[in-house]
Protein backbone atom coordinates (compact mmCIF):
# COMPACT_ATOMS: atom_id res chain seq x y z
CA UNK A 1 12.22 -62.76 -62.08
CA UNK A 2 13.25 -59.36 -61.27
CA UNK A 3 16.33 -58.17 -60.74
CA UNK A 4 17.79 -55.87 -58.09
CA UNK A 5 20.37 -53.90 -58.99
CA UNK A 6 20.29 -50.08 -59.35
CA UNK A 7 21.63 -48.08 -62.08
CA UNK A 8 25.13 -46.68 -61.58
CA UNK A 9 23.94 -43.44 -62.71
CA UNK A 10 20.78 -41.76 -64.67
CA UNK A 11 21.92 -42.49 -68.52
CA UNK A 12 19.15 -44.20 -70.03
CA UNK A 13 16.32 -43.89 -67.06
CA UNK A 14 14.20 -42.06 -69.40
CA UNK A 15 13.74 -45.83 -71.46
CA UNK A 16 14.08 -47.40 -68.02
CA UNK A 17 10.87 -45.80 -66.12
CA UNK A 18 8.11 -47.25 -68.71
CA UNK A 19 9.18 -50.27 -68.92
CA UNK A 20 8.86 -51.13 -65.17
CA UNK A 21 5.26 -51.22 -65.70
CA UNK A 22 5.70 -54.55 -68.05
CA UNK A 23 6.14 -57.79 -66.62
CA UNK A 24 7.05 -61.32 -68.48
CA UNK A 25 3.66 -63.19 -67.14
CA UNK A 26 0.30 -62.31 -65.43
CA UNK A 27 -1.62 -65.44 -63.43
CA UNK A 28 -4.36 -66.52 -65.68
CA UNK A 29 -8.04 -65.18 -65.18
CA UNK A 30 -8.58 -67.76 -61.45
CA UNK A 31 -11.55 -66.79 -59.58
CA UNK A 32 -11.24 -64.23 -57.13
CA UNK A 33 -9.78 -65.18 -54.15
CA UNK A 34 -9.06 -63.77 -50.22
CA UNK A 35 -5.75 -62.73 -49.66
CA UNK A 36 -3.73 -60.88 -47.18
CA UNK A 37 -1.81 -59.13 -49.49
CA UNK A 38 -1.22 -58.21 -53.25
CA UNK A 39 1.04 -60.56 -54.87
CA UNK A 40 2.94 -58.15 -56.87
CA UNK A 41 3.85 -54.21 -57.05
CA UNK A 42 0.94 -52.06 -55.52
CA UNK A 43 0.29 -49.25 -58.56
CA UNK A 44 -2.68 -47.31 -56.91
CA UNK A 45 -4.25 -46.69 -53.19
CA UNK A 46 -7.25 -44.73 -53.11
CA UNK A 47 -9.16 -44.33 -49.45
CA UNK A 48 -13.10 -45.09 -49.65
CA UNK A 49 -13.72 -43.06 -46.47
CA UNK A 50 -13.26 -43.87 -43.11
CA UNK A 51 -13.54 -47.33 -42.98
CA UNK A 52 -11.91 -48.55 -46.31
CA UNK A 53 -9.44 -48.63 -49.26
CA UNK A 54 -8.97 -49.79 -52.89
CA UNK A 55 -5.60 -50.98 -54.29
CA UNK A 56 -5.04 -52.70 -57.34
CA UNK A 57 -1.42 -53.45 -58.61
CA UNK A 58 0.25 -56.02 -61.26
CA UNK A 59 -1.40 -59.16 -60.02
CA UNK A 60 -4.11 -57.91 -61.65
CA UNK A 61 -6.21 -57.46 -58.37
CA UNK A 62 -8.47 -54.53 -56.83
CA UNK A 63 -8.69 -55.11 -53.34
CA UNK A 64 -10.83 -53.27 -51.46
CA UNK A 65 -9.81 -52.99 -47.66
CA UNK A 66 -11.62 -52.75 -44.48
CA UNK A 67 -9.66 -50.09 -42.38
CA UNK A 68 -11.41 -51.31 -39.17
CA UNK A 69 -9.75 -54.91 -39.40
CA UNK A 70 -6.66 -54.14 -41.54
CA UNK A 71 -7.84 -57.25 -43.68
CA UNK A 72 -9.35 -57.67 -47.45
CA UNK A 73 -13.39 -57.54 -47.58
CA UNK A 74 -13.05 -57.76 -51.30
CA UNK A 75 -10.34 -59.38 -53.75
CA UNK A 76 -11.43 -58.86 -57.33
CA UNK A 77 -9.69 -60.30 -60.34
CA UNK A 78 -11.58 -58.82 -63.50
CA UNK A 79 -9.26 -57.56 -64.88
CA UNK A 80 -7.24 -58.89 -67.97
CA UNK A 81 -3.10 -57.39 -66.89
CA UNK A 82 -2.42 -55.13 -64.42
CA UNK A 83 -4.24 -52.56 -62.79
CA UNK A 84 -2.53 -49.73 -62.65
CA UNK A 85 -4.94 -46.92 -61.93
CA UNK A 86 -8.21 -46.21 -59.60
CA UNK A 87 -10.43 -43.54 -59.08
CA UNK A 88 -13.39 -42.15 -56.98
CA UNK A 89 -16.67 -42.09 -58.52
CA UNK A 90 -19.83 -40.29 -57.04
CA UNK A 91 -22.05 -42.48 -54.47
CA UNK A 92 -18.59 -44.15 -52.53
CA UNK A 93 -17.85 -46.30 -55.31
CA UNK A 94 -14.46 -46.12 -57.99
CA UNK A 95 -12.99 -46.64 -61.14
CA UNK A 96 -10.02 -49.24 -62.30
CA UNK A 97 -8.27 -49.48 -65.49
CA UNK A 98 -5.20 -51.53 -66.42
CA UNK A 99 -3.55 -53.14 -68.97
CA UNK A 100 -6.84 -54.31 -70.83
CA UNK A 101 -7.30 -50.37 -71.85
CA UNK A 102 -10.52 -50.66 -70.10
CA UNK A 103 -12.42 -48.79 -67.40
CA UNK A 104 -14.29 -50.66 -64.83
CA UNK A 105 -16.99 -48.75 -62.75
CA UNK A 106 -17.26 -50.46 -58.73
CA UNK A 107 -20.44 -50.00 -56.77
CA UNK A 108 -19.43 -49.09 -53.45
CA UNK A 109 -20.48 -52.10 -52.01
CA UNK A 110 -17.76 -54.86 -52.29
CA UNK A 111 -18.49 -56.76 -55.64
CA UNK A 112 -16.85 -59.55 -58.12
CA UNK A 113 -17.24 -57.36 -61.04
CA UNK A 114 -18.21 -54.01 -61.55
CA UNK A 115 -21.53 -52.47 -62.63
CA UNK A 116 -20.73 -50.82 -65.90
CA UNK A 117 -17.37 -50.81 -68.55
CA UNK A 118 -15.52 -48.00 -70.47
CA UNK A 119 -13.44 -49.35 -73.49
CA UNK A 120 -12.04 -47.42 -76.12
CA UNK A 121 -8.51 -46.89 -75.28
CA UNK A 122 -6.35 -49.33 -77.60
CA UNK A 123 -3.41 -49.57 -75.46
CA UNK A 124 -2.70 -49.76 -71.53
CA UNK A 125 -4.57 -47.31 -69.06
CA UNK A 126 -1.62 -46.33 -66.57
CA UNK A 127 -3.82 -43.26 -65.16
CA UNK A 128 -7.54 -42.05 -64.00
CA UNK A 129 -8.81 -38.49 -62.44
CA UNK A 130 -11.92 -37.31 -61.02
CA UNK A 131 -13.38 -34.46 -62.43
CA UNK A 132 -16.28 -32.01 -61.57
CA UNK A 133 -19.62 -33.21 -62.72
CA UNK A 134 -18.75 -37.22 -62.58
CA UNK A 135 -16.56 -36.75 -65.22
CA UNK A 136 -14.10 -39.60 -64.97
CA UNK A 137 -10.12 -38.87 -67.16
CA UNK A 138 -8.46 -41.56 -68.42
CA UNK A 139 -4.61 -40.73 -69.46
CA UNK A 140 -3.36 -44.41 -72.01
CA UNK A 141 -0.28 -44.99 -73.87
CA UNK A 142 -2.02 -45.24 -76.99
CA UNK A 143 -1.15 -41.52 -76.83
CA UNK A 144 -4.54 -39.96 -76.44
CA UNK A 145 -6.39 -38.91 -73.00
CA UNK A 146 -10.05 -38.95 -72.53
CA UNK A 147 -12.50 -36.99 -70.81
CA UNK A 148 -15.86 -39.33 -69.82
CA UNK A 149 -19.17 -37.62 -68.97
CA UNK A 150 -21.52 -38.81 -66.84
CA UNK A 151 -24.13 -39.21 -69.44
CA UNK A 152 -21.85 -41.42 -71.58
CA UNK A 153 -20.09 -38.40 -74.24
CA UNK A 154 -16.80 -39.28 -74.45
CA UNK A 155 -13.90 -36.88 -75.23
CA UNK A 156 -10.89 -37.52 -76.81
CA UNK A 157 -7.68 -35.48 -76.32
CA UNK A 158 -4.97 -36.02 -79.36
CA UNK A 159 -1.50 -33.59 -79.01
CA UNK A 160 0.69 -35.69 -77.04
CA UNK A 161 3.80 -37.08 -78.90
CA UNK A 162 3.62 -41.07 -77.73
CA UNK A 163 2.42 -42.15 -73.95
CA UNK A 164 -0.01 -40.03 -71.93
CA UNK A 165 1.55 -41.13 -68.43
CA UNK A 166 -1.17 -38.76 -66.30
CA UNK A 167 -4.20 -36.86 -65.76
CA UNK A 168 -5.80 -34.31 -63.49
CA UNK A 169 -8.96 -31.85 -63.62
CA UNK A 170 -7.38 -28.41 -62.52
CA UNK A 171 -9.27 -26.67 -59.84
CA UNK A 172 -11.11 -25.18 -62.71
CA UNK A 173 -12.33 -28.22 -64.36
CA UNK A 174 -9.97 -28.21 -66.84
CA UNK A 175 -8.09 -31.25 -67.78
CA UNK A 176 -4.46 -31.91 -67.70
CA UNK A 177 -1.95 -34.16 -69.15
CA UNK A 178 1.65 -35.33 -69.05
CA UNK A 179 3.14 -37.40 -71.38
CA UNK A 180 6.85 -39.26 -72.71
CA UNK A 181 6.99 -36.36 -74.86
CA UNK A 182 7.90 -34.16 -71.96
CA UNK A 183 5.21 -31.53 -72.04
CA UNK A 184 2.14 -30.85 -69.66
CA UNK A 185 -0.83 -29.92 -71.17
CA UNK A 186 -4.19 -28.19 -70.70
CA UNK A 187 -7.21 -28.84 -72.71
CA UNK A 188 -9.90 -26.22 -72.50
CA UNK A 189 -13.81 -26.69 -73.31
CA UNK A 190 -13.04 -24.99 -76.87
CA UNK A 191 -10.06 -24.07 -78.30
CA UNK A 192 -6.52 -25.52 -78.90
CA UNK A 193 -5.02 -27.35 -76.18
CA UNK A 194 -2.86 -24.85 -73.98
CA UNK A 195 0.76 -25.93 -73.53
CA UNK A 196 1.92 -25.29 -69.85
CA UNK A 197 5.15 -26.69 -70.25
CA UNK A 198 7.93 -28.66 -72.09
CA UNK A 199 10.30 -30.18 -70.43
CA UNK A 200 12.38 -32.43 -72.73
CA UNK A 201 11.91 -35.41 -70.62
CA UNK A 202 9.36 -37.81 -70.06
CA UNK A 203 6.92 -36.46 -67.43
CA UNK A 204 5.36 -39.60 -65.42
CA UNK A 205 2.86 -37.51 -62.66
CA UNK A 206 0.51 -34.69 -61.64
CA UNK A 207 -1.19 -33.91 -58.99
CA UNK A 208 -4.10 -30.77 -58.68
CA UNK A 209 -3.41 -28.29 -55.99
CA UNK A 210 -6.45 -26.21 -54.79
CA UNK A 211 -5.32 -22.62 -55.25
CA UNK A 212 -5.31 -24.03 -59.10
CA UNK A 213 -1.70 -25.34 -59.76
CA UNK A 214 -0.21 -28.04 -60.91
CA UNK A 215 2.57 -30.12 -59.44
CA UNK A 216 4.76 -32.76 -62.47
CA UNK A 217 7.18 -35.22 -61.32
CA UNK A 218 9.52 -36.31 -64.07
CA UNK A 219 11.53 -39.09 -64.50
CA UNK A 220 15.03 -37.58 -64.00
CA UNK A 221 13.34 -36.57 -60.14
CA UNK A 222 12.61 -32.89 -61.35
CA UNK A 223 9.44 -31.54 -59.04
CA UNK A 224 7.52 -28.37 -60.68
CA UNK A 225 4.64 -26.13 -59.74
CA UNK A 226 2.96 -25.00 -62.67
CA UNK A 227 0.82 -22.27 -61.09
CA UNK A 228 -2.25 -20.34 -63.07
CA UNK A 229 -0.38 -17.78 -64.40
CA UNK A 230 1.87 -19.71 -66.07
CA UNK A 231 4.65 -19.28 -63.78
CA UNK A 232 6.86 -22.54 -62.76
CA UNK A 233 9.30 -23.11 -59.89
CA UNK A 234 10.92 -25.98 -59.52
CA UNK A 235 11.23 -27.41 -55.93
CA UNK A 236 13.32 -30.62 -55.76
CA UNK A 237 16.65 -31.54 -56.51
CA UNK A 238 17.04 -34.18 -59.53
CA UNK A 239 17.55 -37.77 -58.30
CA UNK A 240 15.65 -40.62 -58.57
CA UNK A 241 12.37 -40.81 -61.08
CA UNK A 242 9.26 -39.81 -59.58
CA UNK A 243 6.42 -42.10 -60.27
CA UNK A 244 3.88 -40.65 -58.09
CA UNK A 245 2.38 -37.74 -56.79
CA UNK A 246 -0.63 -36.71 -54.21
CA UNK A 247 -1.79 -33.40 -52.85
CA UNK A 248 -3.32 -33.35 -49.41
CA UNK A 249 -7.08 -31.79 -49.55
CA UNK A 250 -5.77 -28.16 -47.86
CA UNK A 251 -2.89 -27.85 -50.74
CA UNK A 252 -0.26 -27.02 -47.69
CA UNK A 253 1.48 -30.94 -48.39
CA UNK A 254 2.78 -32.26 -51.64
CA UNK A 255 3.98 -36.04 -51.38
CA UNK A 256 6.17 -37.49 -54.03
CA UNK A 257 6.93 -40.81 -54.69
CA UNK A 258 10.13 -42.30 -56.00
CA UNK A 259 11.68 -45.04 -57.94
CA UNK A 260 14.15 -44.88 -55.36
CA UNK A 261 12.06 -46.17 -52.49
CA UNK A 262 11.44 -42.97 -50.47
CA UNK A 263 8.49 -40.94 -50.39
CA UNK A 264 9.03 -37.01 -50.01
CA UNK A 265 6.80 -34.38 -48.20
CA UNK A 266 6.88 -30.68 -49.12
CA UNK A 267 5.18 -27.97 -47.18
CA UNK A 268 3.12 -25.14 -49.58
CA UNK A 269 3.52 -22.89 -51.20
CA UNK A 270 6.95 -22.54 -49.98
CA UNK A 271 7.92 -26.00 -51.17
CA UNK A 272 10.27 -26.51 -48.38
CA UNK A 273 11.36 -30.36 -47.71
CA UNK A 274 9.53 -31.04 -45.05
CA UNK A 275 10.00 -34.71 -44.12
CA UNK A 276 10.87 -37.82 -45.94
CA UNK A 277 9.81 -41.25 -45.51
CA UNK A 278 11.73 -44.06 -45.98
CA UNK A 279 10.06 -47.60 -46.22
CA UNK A 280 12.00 -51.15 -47.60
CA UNK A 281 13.80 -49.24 -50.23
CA UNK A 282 12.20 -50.68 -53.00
CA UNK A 283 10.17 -48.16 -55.65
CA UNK A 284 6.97 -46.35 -54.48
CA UNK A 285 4.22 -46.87 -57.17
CA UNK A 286 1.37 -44.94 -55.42
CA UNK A 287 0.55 -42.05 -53.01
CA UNK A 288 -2.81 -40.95 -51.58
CA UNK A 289 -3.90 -38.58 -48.49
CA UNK A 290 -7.41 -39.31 -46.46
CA UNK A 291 -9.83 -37.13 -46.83
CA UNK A 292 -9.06 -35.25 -43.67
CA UNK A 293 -5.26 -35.24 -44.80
CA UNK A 294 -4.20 -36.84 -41.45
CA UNK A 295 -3.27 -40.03 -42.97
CA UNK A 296 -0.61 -41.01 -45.96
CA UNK A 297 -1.01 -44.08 -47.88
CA UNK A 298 1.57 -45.66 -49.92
CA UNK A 299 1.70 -48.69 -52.17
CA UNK A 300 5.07 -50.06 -54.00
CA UNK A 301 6.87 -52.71 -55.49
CA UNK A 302 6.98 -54.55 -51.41
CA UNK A 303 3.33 -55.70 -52.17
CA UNK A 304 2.25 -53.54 -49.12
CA UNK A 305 -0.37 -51.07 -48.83
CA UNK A 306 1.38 -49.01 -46.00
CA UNK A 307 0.08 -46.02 -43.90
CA UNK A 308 1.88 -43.01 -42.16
CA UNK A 309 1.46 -40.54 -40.01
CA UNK A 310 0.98 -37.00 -42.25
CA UNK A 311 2.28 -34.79 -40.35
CA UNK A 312 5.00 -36.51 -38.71
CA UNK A 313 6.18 -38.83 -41.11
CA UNK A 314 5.68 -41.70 -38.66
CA UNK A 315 4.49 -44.61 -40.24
CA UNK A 316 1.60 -46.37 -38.75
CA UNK A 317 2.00 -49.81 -40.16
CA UNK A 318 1.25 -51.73 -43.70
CA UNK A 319 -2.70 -53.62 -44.03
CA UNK A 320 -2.99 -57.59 -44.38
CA UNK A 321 0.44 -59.16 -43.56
CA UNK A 322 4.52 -59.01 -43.39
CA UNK A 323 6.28 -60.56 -46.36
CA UNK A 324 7.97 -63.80 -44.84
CA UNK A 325 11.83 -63.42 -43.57
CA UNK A 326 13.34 -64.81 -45.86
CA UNK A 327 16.89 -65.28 -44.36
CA UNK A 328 14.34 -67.13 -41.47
CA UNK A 329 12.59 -69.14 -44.05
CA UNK A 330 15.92 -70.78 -45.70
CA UNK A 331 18.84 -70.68 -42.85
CA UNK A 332 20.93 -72.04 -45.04
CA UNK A 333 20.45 -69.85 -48.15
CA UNK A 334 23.66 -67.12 -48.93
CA UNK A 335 23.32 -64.19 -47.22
CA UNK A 336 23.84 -62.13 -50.12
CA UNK A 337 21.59 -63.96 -52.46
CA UNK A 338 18.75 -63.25 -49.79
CA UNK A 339 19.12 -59.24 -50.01
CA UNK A 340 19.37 -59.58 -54.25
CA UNK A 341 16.39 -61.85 -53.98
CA UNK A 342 14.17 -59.23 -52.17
CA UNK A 343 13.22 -57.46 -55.01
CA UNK A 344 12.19 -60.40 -57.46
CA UNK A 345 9.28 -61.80 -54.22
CA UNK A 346 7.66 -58.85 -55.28
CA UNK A 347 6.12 -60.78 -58.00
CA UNK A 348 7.54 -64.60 -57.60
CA UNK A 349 7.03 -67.09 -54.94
CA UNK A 350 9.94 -70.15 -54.36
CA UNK A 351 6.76 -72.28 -53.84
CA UNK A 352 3.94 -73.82 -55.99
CA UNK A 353 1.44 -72.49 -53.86
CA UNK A 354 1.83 -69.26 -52.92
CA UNK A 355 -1.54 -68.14 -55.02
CA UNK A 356 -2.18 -64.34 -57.10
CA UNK A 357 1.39 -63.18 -57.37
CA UNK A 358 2.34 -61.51 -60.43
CA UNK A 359 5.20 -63.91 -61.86
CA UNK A 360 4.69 -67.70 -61.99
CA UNK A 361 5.94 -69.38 -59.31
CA UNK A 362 9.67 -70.59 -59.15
CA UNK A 363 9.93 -74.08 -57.29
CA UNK A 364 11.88 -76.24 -59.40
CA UNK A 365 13.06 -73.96 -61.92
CA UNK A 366 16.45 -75.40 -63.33
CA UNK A 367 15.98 -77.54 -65.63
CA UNK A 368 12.59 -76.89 -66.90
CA UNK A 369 11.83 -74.82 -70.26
CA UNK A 370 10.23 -71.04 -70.15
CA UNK A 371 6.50 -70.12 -70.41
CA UNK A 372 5.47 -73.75 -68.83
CA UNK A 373 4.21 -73.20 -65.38
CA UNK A 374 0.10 -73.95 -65.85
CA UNK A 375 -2.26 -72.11 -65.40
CA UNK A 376 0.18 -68.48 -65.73
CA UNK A 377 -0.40 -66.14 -68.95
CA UNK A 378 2.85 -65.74 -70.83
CA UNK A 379 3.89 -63.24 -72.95
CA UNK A 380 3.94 -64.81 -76.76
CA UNK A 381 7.90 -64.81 -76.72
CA UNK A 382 8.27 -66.74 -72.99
CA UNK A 383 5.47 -68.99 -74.15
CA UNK A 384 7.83 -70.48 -76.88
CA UNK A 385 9.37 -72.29 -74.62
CA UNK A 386 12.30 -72.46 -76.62
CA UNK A 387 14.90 -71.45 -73.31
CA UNK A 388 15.80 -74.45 -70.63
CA UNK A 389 16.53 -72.34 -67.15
CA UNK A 390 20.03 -73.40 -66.23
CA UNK A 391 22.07 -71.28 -64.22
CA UNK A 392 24.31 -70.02 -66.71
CA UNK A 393 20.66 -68.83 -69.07
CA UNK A 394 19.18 -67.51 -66.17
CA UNK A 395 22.86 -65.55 -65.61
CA UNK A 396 22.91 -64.55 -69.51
CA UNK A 397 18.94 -63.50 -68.99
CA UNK A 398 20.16 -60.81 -66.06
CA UNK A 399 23.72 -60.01 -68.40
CA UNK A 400 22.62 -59.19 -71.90
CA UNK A 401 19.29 -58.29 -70.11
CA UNK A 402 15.77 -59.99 -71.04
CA UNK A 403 14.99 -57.22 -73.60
CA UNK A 404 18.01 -58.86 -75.37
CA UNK A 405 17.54 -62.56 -74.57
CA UNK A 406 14.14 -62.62 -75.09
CA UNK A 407 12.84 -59.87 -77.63
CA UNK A 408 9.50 -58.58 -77.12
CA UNK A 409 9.10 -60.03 -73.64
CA UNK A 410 7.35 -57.63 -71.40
CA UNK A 411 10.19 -58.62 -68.53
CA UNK A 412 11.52 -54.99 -66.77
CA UNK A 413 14.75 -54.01 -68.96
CA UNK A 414 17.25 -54.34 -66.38
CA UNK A 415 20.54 -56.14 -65.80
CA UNK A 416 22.46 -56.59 -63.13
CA UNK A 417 25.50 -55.30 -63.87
CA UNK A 418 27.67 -56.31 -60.37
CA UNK A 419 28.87 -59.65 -60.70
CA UNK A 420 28.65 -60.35 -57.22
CA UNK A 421 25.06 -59.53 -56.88
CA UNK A 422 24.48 -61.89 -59.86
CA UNK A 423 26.49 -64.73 -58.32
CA UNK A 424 24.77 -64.17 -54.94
CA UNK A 425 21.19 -64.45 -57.25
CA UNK A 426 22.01 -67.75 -58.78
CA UNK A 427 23.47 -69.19 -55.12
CA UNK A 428 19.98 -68.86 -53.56
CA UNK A 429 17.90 -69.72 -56.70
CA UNK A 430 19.85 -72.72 -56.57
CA UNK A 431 19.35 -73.77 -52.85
CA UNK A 432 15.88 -71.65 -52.74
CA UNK A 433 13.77 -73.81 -55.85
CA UNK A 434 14.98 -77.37 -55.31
């Protein structure tokens, strides 16, 4: 389960932001299946041309989309966790990489597996750039980056202090990187690794701007433009945690994607706010442009893939289906309890089968013991089993928070501190997963 509430204020986001990438449980390795829509958080769009686009998110799917219809010509399910990162590779195909720490290479025809497999990360992939050449970056919280040639050399990048959370190839060819540690980095051909800035705070995106800069999103909502010279400007106000950013293919748009549920357009080089577009108001994982830059596309924690309008802001409608109304589906249900709920049908269903959602499913879930829905992956702490969901544990899970309750749980480390919100929770679990 997730929980909804916000924090009351930034103090501790810099732990918080990571840790939204882990989740308690992951649906075990099914065969791939058709579906009209991700069942969990969306963590990376990437348009295939005109007539499609790949997403892959937490469920641990890559769907690849068929613009023309709207619907899913491909649901894959290779790999092992979430996928968290795509790519284009030369020829129309792409890259994925997840929580498995490995890269898979897709033909651009829709397959069940890809052709070929990078591994050598030892931790989580949470980022993957294009380079000149068919060079492919990979950015993993095993703290290194790596630079992968098209003949098969393999580069290794070592300097960041704990996560690498992103990658680019400057307009140069050069890589760069952005880690916890708070600094962006460039990493020349020979020589030491240039350091373009330290910020103090964890740095979680980059994007590549034509005219050679580079844009960093940080988690307290900072927004920088690190041009060539060295010079940097900072062009947003702090706010929410940016977790995503996308250039459009001229360099005149910069979209960047919050925590907060809004995604943010600035016009360049100026970096005037230009528009802003607000969607369910849960976070925005992923932002991408189309190739001719007239078309956004956003993914989040709503399961959607949605599309907008560029230059107007005006969005255009999400791919595969609308999330069920809830307050429809269960007159009965508290009011309340329905808006707290939204957030957790990200990744849980009230149903047994719902299919590929992120979470296990939640039908019948007081009175039966942790990590023992089958056929679900648990984490090695929920598969213990050693908790019986009651309300008042399920209460004490969302109080003391599941980093507490359950140590070494992947779960987000949240809590929801109102008690109304929390009372409102347990009201429509109860009526919800009879």
């Amino acid at each position: 389960m997730s929980p909804t509430a916000q924090p009351r204020d930034r103090r501790g986001l810099w732990m918080l932001v990571p840790l939204l990438l882990l989740f308690a449980a992951w649906p075990g390795a099914a065969e791939a299946q058709q579906a009209p829509a991700h069942g969990g958080p969306v963590r990376a769009v990437l348009p295939l041309g005109e007539e499609a686009l790949a997403s892959a998110g937490f469920d641990e799917s890559v769907i690849r989309w068929d613009l023309r219809t709207g619907h899913a010509a491909m649901v894959a399910r290779w790999h092992d966790g979430a996928v968290n990162a795509l790519a284009p590779l030369p020829g129309g195909g792409f890259a994925s990489a997840g929580e498995d720490g490995r890269i898979g290479l897709w033909p651009a025809a829709p397959a069940e597996a890809p052709e070929r497999v990078l591994a050598g990360h030892a931790a989580r992939i949470v980022a993957l750039a294009a380079g000149p050449g068919g060079r492919l970056g990979s950015a993993s919280w095993d703290g290194t980056a790596r630079v992968w040639a098209a003949d098969g050399a393999v580069r290794v990048l070592e300097g960041h202090l704990g996560n690498v959370n992103a990658i680019v190839f400057r307009a140069d060819g050069i890589p760069v990187t952005a880690g916890f540690d708070g600094t962006v980095r460039a990493w020349p051909e020979e020589g030491a690794p240039i350091l373009l800035g330290e910020f103090g705070l964890p740095q979680n995106a980059l994007a590549a701007l034509p005219d050679g800069s580079i844009a960093a999103g940080a988690v307290d909502g900072a927004l920088r433009l690190i041009a060539p010279d060295g010079t940097i400007r900072e062009i947003a106000e702090r706010g929410r945690a940016i977790a995503a950013l996308a250039a459009s293919p001229d360099g005149r748009t910069l979209a960047a994607a919050s925590l907060g549920g809004s995604v943010a357009l600035y016009a360049l080089p100026e970096g005037r706010l230009r528009a802003t577009l607000e969607g369910p108001g849960l976070p925005v994982w992923s932002v991408a442009f189309s190739a001719d830059g007239a078309v956004l596309w956003t993914g989040g924690a709503d399961r959607r893939v949605r599309r907008w309008d560029a230059a107007t802001g005006r969005p255009l409608g999400p791919l595969g289906v609308e999330m069920p109304d809830l307050a429809a589906a269960f007159p009965g249900a508290d009011p309340h309890g329905v808006q707290v709920w939204q957030a957790c049908a990200a990744c849980h269903s009230l149903t047994p089968d719902h299919g590929n959602m992120a979470g296990p499913h939640l039908h019948r879930l007081f009175g039966r013991r942790m990590g023992s829905v089958p056929g679900y992956r648990y984490s090695e702490r929920l598969a213990r089993g050693d908790i019986v969901w009651t309300p008042e544990t399920v209460a004490d899970l969302f109080t003391r928070g599941p980093d507490v309750v359950t140590p070494g749980t992947r779960m987000p480390v949240q809590r929801v501190d109102n008690p109304a919100d929390l009372a409102a929770l347990i009201r429509f679990l109860e009526q919800a997963t009879r």
